[in-house]
C-alpha atoms as a PDB file:
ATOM      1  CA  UNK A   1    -117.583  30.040 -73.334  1.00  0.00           C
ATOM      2  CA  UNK A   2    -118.974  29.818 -76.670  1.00  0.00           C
ATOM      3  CA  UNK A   3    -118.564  26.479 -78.765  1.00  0.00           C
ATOM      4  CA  UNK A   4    -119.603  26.807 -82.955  1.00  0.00           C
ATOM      5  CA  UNK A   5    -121.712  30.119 -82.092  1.00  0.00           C
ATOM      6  CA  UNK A   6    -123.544  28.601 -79.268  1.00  0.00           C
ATOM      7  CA  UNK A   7    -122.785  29.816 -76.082  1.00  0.00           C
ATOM      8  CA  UNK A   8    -123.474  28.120 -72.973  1.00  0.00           C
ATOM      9  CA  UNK A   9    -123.449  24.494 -74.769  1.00  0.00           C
ATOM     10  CA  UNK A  10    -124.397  22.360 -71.364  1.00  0.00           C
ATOM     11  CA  UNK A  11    -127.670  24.665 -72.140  1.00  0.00           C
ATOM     12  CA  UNK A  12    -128.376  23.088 -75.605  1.00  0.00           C
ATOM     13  CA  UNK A  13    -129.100  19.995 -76.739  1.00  0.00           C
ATOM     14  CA  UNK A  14    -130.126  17.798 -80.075  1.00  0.00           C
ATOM     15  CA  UNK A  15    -132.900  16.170 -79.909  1.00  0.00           C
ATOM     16  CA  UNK A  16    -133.316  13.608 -82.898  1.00  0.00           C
ATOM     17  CA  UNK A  17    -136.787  13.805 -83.985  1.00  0.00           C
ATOM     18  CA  UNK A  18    -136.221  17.387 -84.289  1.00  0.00           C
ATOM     19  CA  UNK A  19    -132.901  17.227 -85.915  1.00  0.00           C
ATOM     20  CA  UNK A  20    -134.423  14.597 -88.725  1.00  0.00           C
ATOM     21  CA  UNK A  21    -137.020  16.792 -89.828  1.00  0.00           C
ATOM     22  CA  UNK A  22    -134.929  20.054 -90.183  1.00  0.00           C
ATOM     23  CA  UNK A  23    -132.660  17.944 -91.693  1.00  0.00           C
ATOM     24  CA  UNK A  24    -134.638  17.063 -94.250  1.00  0.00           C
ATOM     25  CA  UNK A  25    -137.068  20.251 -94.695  1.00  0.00           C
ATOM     26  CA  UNK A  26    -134.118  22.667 -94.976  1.00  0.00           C
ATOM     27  CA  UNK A  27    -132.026  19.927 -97.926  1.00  0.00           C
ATOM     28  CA  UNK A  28    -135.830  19.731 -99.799  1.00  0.00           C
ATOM     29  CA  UNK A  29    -135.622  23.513 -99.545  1.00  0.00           C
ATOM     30  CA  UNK A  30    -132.457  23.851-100.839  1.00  0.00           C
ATOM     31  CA  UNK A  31    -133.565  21.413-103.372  1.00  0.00           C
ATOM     32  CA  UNK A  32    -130.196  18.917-102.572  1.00  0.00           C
ATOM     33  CA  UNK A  33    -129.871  15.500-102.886  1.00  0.00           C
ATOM     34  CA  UNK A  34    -128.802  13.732-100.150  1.00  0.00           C
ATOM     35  CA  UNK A  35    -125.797  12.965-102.044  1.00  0.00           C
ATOM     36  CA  UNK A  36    -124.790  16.408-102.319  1.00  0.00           C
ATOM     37  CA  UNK A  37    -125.264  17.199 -99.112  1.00  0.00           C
ATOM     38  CA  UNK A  38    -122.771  14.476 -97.960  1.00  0.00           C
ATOM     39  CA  UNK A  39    -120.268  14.531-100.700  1.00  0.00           C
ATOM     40  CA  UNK A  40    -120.083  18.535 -99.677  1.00  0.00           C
ATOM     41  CA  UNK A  41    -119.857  17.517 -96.084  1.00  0.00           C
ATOM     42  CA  UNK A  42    -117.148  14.667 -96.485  1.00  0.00           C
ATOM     43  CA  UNK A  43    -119.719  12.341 -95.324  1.00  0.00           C
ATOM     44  CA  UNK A  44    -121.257   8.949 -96.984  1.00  0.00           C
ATOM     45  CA  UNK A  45    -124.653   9.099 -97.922  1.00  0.00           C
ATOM     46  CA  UNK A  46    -125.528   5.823 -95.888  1.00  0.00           C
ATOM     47  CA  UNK A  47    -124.233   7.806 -93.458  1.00  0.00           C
ATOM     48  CA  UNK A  48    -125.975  11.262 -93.800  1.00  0.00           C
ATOM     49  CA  UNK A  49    -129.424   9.394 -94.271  1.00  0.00           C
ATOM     50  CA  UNK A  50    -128.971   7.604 -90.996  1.00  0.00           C
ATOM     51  CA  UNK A  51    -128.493  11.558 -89.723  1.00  0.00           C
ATOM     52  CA  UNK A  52    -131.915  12.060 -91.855  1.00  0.00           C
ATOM     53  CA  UNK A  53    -134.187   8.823 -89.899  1.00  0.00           C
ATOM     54  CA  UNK A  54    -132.931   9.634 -86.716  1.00  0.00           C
ATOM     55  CA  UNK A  55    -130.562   6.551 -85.767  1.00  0.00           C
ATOM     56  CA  UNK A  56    -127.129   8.736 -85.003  1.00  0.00           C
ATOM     57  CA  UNK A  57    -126.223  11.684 -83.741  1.00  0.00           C
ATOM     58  CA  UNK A  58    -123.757  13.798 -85.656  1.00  0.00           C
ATOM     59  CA  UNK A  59    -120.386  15.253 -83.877  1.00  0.00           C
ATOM     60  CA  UNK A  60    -120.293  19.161 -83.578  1.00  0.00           C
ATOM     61  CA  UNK A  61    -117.487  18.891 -86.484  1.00  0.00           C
ATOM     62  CA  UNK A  62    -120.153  17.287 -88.630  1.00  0.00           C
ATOM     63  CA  UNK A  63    -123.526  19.390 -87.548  1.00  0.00           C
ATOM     64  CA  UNK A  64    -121.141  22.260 -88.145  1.00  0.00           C
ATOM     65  CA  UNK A  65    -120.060  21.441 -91.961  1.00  0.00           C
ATOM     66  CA  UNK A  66    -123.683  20.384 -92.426  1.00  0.00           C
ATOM     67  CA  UNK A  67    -125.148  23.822 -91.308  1.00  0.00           C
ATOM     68  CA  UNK A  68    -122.974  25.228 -93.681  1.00  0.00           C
ATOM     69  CA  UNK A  69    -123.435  23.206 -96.897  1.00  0.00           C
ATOM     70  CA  UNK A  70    -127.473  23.736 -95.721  1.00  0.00           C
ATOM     71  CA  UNK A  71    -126.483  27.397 -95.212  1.00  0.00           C
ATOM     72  CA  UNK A  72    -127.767  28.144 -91.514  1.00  0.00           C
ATOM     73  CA  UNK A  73    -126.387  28.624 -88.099  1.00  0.00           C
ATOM     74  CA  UNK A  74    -125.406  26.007 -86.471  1.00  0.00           C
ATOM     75  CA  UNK A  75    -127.997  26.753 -83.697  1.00  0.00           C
ATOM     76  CA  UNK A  76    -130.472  26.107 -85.825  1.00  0.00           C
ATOM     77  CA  UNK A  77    -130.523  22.526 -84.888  1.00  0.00           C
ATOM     78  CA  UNK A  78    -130.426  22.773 -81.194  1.00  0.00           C
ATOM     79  CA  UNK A  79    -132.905  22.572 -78.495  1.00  0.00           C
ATOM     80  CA  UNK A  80    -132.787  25.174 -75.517  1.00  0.00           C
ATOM     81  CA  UNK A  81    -132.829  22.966 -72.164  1.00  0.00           C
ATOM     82  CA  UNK A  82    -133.740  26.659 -70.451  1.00  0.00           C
ATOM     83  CA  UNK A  83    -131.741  25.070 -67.394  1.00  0.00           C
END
């Protein structure tokens, strides 16, 4: 089964901390506001910079439209289990 390019999803997971910082490295790289970013993702900025510090977790809909506007895979923010 393979769920926005990741197969084996019970395999992957987000963890936060990590999620924050790439995030935030990959918009500075892009050089994006955090107002872009959302307003290309359909998302409020309050919003998207509560993604940024850590205090929600995004749905796959959202993580998947946010790869995109920060132009990676969607793997990119996932964290092998290796179970």
């Amino acid at each position: 089964m393979q769920i926005y390019g990741i197969r084996n999803p019970k395999r992957y997971i987000i963890n936060n901390a990590m999620l924050k910082e790439k995030l935030r490295t990959r918009r500075k790289l892009l050089k994006l506001t955090q107002a872009v970013v959302a307003e290309r993702v359909g998302i409020s900025r309050q919003y998207y910079n509560k993604l940024e510090k850590g205090h929600h977790n995004p749905s796959n809909i959202v993580l998947t439209k946010i790869a995109s506007t920060l132009k990676v895979m969607v793997g990119y923010f996932w964290l092998e289990t290796g179970s």
